[in-house]
C-alpha atoms as a PDB file:
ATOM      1  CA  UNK A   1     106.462 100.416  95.089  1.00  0.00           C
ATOM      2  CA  UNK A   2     106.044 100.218  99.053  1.00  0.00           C
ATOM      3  CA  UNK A   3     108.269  97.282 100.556  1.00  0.00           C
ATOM      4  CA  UNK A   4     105.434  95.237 101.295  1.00  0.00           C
ATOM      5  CA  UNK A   5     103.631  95.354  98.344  1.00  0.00           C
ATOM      6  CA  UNK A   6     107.072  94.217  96.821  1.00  0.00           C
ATOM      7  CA  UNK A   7     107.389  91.408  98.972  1.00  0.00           C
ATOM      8  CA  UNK A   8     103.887  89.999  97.954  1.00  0.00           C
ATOM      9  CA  UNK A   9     104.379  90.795  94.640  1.00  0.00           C
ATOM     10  CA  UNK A  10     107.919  88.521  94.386  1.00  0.00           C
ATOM     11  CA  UNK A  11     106.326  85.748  95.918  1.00  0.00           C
ATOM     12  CA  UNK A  12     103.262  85.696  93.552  1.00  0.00           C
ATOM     13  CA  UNK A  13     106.401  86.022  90.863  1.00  0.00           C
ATOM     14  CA  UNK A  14     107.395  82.475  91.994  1.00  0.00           C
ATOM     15  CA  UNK A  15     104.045  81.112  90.506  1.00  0.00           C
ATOM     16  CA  UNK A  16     103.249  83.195  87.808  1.00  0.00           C
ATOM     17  CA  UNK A  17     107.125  83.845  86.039  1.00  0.00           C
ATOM     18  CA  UNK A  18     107.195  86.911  84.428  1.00  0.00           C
ATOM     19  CA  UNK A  19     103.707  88.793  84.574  1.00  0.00           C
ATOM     20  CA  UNK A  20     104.559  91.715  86.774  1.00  0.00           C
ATOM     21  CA  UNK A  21     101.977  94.239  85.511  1.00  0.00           C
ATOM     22  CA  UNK A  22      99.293  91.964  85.570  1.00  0.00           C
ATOM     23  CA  UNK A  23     100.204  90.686  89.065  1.00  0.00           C
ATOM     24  CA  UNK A  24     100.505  94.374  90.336  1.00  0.00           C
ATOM     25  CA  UNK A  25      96.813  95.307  88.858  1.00  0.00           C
ATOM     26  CA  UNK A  26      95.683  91.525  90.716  1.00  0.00           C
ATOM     27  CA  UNK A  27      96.488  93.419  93.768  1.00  0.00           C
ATOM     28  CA  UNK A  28      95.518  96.361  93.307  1.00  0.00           C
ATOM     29  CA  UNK A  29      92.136  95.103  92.736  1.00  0.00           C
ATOM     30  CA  UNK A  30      92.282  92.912  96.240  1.00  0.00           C
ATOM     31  CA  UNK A  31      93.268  96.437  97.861  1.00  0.00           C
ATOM     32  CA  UNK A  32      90.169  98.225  96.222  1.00  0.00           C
ATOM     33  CA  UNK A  33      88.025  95.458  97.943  1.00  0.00           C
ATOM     34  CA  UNK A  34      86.521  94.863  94.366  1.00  0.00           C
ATOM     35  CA  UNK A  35      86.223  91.566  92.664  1.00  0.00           C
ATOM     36  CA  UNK A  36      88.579  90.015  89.855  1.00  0.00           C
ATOM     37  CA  UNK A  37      87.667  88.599  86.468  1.00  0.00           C
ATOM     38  CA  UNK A  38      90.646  86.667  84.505  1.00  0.00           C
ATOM     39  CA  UNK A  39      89.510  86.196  80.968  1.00  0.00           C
ATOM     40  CA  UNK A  40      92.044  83.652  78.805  1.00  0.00           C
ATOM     41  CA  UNK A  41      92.561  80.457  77.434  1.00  0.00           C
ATOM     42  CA  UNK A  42      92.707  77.086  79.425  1.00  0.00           C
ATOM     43  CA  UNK A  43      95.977  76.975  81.315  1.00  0.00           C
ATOM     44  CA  UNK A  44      97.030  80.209  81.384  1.00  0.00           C
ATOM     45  CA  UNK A  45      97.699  80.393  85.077  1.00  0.00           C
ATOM     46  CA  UNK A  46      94.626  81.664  86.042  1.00  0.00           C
ATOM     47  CA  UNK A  47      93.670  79.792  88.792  1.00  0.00           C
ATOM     48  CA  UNK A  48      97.243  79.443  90.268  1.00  0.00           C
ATOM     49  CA  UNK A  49      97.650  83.022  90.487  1.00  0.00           C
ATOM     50  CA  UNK A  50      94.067  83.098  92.605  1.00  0.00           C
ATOM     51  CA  UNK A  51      94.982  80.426  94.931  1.00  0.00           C
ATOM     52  CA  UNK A  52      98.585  82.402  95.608  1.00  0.00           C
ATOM     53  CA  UNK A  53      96.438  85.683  96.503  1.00  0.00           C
ATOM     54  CA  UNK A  54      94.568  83.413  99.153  1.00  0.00           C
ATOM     55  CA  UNK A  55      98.195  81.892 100.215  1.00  0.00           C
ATOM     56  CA  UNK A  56     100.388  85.300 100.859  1.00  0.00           C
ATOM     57  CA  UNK A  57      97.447  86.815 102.546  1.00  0.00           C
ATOM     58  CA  UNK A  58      96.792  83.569 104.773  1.00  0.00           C
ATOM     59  CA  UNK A  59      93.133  84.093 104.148  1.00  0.00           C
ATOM     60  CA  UNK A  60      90.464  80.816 103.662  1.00  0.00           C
ATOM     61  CA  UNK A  61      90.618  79.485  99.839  1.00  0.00           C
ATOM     62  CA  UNK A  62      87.844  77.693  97.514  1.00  0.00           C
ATOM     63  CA  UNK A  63      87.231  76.848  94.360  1.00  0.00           C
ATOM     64  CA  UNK A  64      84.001  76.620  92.435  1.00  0.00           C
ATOM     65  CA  UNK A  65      84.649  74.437  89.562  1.00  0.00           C
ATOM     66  CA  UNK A  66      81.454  76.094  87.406  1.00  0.00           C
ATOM     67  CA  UNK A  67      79.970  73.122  84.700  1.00  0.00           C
ATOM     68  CA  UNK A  68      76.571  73.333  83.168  1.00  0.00           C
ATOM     69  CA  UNK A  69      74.925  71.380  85.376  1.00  0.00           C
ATOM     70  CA  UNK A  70      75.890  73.356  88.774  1.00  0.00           C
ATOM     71  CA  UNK A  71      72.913  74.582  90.409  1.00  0.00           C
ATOM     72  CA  UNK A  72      72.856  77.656  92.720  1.00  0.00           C
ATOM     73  CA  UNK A  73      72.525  75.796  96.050  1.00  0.00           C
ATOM     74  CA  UNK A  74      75.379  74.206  94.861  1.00  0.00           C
ATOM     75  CA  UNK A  75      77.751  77.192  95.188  1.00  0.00           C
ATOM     76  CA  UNK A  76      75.289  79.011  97.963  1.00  0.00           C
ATOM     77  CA  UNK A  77      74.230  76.193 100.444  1.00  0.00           C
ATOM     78  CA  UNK A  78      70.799  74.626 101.096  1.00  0.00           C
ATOM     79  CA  UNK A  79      68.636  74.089 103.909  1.00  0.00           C
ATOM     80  CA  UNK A  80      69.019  70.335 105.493  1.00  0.00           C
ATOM     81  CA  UNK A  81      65.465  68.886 107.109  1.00  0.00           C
ATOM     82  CA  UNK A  82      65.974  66.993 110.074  1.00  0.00           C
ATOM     83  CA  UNK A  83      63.010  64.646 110.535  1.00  0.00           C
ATOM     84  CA  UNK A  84      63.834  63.490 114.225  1.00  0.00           C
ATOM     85  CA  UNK A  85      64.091  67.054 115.484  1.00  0.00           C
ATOM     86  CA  UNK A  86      60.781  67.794 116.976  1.00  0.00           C
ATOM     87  CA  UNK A  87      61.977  71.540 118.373  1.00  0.00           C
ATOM     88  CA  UNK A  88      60.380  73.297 115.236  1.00  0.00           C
ATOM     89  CA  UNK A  89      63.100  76.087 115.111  1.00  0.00           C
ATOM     90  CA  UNK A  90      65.497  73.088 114.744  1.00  0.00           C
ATOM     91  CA  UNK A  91      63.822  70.836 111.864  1.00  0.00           C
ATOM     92  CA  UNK A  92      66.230  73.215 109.820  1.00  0.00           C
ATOM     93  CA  UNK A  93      69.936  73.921 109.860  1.00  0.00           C
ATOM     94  CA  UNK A  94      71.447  76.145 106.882  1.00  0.00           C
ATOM     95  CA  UNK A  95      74.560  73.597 105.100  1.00  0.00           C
ATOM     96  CA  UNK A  96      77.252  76.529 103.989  1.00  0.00           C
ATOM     97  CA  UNK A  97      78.022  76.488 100.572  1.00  0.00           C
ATOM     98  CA  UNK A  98      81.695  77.170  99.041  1.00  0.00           C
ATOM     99  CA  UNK A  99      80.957  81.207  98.621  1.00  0.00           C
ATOM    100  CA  UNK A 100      81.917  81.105 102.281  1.00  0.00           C
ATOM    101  CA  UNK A 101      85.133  81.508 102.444  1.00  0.00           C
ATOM    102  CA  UNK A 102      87.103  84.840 101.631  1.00  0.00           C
ATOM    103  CA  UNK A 103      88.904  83.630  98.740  1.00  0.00           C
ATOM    104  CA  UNK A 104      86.431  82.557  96.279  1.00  0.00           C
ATOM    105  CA  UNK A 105      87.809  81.335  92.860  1.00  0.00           C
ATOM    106  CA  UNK A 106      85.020  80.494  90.470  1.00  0.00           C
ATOM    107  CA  UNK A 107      86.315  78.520  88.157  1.00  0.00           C
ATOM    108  CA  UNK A 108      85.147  78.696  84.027  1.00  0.00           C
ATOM    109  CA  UNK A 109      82.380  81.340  85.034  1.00  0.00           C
ATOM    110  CA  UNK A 110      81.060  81.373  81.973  1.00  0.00           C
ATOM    111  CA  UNK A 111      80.100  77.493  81.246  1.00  0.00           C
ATOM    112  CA  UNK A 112      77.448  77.614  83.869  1.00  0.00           C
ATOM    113  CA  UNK A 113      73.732  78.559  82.816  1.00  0.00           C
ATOM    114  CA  UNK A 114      72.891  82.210  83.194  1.00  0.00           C
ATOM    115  CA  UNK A 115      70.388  80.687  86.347  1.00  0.00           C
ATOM    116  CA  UNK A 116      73.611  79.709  88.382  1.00  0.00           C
ATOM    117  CA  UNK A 117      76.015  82.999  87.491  1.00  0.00           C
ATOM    118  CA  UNK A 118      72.819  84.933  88.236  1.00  0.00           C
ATOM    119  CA  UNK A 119      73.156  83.805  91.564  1.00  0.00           C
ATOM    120  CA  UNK A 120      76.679  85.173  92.265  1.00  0.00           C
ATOM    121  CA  UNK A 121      75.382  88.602  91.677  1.00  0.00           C
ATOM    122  CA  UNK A 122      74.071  89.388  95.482  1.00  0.00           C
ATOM    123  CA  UNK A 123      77.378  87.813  96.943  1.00  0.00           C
ATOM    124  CA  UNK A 124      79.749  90.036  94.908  1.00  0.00           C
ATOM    125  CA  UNK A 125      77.272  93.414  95.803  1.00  0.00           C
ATOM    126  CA  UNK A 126      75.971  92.774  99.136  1.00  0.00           C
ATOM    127  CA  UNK A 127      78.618  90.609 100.515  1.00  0.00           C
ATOM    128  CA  UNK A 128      75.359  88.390 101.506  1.00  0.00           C
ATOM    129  CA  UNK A 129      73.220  85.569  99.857  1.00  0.00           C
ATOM    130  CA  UNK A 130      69.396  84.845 100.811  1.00  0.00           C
ATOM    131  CA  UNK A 131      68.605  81.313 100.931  1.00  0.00           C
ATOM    132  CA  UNK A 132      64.655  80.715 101.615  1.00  0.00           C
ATOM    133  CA  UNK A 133      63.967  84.195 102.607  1.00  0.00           C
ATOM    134  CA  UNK A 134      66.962  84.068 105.055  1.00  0.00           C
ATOM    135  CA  UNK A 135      69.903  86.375 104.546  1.00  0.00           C
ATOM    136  CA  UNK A 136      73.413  84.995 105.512  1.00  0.00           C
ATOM    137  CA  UNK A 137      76.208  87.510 105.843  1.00  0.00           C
ATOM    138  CA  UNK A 138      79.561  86.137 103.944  1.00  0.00           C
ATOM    139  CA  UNK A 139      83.168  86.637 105.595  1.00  0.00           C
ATOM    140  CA  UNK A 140      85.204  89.250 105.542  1.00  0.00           C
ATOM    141  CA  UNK A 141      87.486  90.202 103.498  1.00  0.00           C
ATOM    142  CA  UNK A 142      85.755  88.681 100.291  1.00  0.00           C
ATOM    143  CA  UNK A 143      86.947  88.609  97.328  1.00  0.00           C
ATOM    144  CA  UNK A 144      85.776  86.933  94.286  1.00  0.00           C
ATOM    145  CA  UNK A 145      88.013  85.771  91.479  1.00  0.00           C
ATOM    146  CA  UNK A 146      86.296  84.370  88.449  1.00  0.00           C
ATOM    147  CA  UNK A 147      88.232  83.207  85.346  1.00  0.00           C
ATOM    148  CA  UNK A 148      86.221  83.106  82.069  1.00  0.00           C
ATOM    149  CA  UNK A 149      86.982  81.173  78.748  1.00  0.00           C
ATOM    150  CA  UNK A 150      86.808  82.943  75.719  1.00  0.00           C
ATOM    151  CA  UNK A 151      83.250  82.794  74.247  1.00  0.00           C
ATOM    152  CA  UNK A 152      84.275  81.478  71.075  1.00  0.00           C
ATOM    153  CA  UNK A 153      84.795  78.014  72.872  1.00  0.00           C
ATOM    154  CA  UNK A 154      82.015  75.763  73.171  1.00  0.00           C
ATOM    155  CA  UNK A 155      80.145  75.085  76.146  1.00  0.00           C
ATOM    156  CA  UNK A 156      79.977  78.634  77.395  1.00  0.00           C
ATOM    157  CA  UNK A 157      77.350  81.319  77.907  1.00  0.00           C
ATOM    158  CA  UNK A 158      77.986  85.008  77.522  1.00  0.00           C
ATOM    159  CA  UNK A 159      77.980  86.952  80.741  1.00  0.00           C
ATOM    160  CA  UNK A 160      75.041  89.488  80.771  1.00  0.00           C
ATOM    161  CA  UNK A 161      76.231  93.347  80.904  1.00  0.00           C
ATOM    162  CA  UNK A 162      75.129  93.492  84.569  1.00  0.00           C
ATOM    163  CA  UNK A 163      77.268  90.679  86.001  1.00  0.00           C
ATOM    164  CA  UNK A 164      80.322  92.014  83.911  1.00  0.00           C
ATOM    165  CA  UNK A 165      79.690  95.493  85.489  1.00  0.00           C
ATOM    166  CA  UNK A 166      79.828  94.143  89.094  1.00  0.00           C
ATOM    167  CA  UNK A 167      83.549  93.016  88.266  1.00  0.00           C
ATOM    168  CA  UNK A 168      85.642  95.478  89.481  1.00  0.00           C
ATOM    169  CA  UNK A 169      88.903  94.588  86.975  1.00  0.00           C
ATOM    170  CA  UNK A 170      89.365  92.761  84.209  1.00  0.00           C
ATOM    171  CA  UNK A 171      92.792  90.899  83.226  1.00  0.00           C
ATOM    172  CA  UNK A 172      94.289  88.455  81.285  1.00  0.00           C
ATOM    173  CA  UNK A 173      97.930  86.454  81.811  1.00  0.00           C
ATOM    174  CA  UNK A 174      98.402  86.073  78.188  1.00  0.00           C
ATOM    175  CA  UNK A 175     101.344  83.323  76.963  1.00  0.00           C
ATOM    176  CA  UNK A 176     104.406  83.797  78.939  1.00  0.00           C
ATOM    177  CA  UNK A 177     107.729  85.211  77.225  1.00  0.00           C
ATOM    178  CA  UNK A 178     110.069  82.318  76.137  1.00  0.00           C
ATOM    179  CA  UNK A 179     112.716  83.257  78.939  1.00  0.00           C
ATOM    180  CA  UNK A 180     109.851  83.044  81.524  1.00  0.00           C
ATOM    181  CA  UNK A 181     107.970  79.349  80.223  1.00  0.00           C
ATOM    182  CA  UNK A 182     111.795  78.527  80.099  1.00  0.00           C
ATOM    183  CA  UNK A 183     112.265  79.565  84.090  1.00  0.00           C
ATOM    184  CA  UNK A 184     108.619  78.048  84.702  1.00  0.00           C
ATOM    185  CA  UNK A 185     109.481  74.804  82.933  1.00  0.00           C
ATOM    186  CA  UNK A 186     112.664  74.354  85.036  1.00  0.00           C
ATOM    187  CA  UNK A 187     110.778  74.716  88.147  1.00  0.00           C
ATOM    188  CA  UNK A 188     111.111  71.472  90.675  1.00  0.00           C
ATOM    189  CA  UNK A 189     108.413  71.997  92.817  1.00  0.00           C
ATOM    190  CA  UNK A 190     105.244  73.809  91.574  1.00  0.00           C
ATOM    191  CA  UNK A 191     102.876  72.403  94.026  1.00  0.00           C
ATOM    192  CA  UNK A 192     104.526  74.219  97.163  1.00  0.00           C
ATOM    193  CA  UNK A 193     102.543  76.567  99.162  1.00  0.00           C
ATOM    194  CA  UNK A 194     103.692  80.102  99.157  1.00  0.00           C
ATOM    195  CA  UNK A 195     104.359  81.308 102.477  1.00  0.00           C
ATOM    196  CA  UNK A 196     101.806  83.686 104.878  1.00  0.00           C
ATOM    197  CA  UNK A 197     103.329  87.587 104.091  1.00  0.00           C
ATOM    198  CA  UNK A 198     100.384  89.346 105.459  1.00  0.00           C
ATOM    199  CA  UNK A 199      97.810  88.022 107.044  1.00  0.00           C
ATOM    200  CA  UNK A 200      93.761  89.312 106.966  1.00  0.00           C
ATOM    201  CA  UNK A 201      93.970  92.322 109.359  1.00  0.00           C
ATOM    202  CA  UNK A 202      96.956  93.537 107.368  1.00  0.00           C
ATOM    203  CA  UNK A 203      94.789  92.671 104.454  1.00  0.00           C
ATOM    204  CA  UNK A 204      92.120  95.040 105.991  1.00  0.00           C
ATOM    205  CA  UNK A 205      94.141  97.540 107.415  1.00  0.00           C
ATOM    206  CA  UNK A 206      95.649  98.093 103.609  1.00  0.00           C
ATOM    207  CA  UNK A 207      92.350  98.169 102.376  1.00  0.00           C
ATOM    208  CA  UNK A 208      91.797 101.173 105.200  1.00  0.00           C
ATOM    209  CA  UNK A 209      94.657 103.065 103.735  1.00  0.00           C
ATOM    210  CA  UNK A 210      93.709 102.471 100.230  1.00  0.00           C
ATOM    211  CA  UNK A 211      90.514 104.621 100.860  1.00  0.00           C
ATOM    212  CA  UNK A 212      92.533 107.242 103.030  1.00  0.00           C
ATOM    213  CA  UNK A 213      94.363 108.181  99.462  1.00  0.00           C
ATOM    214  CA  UNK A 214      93.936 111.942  99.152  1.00  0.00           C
ATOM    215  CA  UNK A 215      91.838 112.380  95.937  1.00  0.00           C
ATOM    216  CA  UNK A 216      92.075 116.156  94.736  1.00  0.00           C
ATOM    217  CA  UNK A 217      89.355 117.766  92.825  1.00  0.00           C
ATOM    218  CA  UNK A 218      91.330 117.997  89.329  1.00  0.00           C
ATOM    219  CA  UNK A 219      91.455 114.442  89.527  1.00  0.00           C
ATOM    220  CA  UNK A 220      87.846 113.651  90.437  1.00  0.00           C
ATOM    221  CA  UNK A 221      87.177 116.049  87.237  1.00  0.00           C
ATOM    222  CA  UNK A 222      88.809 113.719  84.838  1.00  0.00           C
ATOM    223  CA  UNK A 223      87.379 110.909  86.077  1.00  0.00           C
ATOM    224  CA  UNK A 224      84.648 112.345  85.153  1.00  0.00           C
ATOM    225  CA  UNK A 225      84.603 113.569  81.601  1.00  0.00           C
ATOM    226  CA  UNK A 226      85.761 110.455  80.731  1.00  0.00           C
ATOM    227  CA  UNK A 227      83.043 109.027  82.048  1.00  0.00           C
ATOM    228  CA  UNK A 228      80.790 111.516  80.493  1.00  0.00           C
ATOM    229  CA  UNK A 229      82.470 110.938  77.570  1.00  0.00           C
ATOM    230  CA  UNK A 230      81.625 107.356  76.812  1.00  0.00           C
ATOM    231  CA  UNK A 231      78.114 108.673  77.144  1.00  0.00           C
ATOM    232  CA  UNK A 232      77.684 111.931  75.108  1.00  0.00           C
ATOM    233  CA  UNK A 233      79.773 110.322  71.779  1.00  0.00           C
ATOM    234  CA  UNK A 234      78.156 107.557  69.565  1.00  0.00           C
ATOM    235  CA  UNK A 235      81.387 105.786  69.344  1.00  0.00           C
ATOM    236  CA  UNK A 236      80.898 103.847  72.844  1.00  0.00           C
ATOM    237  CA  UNK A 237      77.544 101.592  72.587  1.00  0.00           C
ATOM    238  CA  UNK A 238      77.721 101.170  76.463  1.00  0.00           C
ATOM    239  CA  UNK A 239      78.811 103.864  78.479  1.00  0.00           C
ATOM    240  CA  UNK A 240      80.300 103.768  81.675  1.00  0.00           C
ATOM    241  CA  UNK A 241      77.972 103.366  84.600  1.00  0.00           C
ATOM    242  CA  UNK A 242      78.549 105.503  88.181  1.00  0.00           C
ATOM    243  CA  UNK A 243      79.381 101.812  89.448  1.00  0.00           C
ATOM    244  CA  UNK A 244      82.534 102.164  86.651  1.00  0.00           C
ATOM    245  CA  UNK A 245      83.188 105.654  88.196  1.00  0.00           C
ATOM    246  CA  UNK A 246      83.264 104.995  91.726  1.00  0.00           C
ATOM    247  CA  UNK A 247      85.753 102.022  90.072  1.00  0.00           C
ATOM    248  CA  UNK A 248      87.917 103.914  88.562  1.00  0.00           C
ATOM    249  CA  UNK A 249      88.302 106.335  91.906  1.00  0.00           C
ATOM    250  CA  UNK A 250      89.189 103.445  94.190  1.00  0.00           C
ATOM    251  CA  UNK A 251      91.128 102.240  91.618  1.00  0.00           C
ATOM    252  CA  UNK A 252      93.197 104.749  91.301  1.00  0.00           C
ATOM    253  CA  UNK A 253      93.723 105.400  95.069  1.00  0.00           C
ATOM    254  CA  UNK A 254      94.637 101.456  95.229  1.00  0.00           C
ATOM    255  CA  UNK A 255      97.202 101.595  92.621  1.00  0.00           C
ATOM    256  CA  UNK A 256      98.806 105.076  94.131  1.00  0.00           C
ATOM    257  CA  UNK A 257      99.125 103.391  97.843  1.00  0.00           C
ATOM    258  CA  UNK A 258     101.144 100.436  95.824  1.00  0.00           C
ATOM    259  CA  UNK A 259     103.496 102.538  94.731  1.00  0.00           C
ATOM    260  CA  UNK A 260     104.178 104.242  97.442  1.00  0.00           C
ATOM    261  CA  UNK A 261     102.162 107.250  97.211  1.00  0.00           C
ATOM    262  CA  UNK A 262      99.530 109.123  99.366  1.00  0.00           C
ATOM    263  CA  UNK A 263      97.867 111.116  96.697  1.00  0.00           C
ATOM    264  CA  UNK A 264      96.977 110.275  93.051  1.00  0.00           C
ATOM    265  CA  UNK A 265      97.806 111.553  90.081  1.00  0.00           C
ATOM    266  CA  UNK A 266      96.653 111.272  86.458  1.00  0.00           C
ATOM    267  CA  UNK A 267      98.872 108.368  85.552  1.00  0.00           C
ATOM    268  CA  UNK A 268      97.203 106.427  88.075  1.00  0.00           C
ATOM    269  CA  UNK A 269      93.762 106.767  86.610  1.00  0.00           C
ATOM    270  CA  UNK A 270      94.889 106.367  83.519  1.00  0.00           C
ATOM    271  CA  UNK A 271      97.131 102.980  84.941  1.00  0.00           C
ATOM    272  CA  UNK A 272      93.863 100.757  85.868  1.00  0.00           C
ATOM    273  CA  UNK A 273      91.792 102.605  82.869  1.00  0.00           C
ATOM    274  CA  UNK A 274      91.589  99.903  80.352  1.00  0.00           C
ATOM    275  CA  UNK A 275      91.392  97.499  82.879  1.00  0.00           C
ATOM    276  CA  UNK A 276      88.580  98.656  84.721  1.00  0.00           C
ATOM    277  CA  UNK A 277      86.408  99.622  81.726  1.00  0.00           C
ATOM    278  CA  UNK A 278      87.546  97.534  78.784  1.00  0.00           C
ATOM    279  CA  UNK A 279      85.158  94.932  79.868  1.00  0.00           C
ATOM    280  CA  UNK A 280      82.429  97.772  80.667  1.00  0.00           C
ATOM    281  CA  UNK A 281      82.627  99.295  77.153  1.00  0.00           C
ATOM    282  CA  UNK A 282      82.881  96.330  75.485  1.00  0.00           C
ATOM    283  CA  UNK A 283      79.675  94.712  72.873  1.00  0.00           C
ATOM    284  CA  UNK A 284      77.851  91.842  74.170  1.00  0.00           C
ATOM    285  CA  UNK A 285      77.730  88.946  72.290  1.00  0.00           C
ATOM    286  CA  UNK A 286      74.130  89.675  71.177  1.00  0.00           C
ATOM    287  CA  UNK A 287      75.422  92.867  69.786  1.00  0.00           C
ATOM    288  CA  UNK A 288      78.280  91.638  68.415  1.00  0.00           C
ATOM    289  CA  UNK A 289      76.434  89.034  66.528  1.00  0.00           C
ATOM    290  CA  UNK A 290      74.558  92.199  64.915  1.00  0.00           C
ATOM    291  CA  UNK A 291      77.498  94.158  64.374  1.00  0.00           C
ATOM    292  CA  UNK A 292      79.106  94.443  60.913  1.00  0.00           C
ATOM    293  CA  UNK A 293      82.354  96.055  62.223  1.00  0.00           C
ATOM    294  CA  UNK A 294      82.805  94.103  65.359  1.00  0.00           C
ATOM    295  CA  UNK A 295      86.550  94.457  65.199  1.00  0.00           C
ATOM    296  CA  UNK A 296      86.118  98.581  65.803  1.00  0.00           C
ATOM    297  CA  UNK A 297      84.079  97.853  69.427  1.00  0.00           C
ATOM    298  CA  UNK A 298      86.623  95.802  71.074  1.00  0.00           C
ATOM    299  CA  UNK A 299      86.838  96.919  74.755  1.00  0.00           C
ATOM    300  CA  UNK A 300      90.191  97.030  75.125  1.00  0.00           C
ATOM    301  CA  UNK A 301      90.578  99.402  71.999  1.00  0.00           C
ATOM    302  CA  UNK A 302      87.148 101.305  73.241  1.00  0.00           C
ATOM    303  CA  UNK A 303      89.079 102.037  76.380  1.00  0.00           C
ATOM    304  CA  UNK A 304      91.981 103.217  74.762  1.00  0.00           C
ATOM    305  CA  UNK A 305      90.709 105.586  72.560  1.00  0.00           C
ATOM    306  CA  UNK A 306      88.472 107.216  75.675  1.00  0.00           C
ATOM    307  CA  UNK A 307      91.305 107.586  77.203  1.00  0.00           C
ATOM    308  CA  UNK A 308      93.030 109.139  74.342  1.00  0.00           C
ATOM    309  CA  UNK A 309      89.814 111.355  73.837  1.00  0.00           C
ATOM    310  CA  UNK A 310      90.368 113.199  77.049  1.00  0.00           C
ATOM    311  CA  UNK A 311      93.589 115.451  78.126  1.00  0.00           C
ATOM    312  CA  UNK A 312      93.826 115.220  81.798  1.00  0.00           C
ATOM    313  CA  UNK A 313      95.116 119.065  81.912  1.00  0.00           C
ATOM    314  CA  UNK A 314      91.847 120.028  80.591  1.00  0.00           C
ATOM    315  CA  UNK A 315      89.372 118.223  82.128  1.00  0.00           C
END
């Protein structure tokens, strides 16, 4: 991997012991200038490793704690009257919410009503929200990180299959190995800030690179017959949409600049695959709740087998 990348990627290390690949794809997704979704169980380290991104790239960090009763001008802003003001184009002033900031963690996605995720959707594609007919441009870099209980739990509403596709990567930390919970357990002091590595115009000058990746034609043909894949066969009930595509490209070229490379190659497509579509591919939880065999359509499987559907030499 390039030096750099290494140095961010040991200092994440310090909070989140012993989840290297999962740290590495965490990056790679902040390099593709896509957004993050963490899907696990309470107190996985989710929202530690999202406030460490913010802290080794010394960019501005908040949290949206998301509850059933959060309303969108919670999270977006609102409008704030002024009654003395008699200058009519100042009775108004716009009150920012917390989605401005660069760093947005929103916390438990899924236990707000479908009203207030809805809301999130023009921030994470336009990089803007409209309040009253006014459009307010968000910061740059931005970067959205939203961690997600599983939907089993109560208190939680599915995403819909349009807010999923809008997340660029999907992840999960999983329960640590018993040598790393060991290390993590014999930590002193897990509340220190991790120092600034890189700062925003590194941040955006990576993000330059990533893009400069030399993509040949060989590659951009497997990309897409397995795209075209999850279409033409019956065995993927959603197929991949040209958002998942254009995903999978600048996914690719991210993961190649970590390591070092200026080109990519079919291992790095097939690196961010499952991560990138598993969440595409998989059934919703309407259609899960009409499948019989809702074992055989887990995403993560879906993706694997599409990927093991298509040889790379001959597409």
């Amino acid at each position: 991997m390039r030096k750099d990348i290494i140095e961010i990627q040991n200092a994440l290390s310090e909070k989140i012991i012993g989840k290297a690949h999962q740290l590495k794809l965490a990056i790679t997704c902040l390099l593709a200038n896509g957004h993050l979704l963490i899907e696990d169980l309470p107190g996985m380290g989710k929202t530690t490793l999202s406030h460490a991104l913010s802290q080794v790239f010394g960019l501005q960090y908040s949290r949206i704690q998301f509850t059933s009763d959060l309303l969108p001008s919670d999270m977006l802003g609102v409008n704030i009257f002024h009654s003395g003001e008699t200058d009519i184009d100042k009775q108004f002033s716009f009150r920012h919410g917390p989605i401005f900031s660069q760093v947005v963690l929103a916390d438990e996605l899924n236990r707000a009503s479908p009203k207030t995720q809805s809301a999130l959707l023009e921030a994470m594609e336009e990089r803007q929200v409209s309040v009253d007919g006014v459009t307010h441009a968000l910061p740059s870099p931005f970067f959205v990180i939203a961690t997600q209980n599983p939907s089993y739990q109560s208190g939680t509403y599915p995403l819909p299959e349009s807010q999923l596709d809008r997340f660029f990567m999907r992840i999960s930390l999983g329960y640590p190995a018993w040598e790393a919970e060991k290390a993590m357990l014999l930590q002193q002091d897990t509340t220190a800030p991790l120092n600034h590595i890189r700062n925003e115009q590194d941040l955006t000058n990576m993000q330059r690179q990533v893009s400069a990746v030399h993509t040949s034609d060989a590659i951009i043909h497997y990309i897409l017959r397995l795209v075209s894949e999850s279409r033409e066969s019956n065995d993927y009930p959603n197929p991949l949409s040209p958002r998942a595509s254009r995903a999978l490209l600048q996914g690719a070229k991210a993961w190649a600049y970590v390591d070092g490379k200026d080109y990519v190659t079919p291992e790095d497509v097939q690196a961010v695959f499952i991560a990138i579509t598993a969440h595409r591919l998989s059934l919703s939880s309407h259609q899960l709740s009409h499948s019989q065999q809702s074992g055989l359509f887990d995403g993560d499987k879906l993706s694997q087998k599409l990927l093991d559907s298509v040889d790379p030499l001959a597409a």
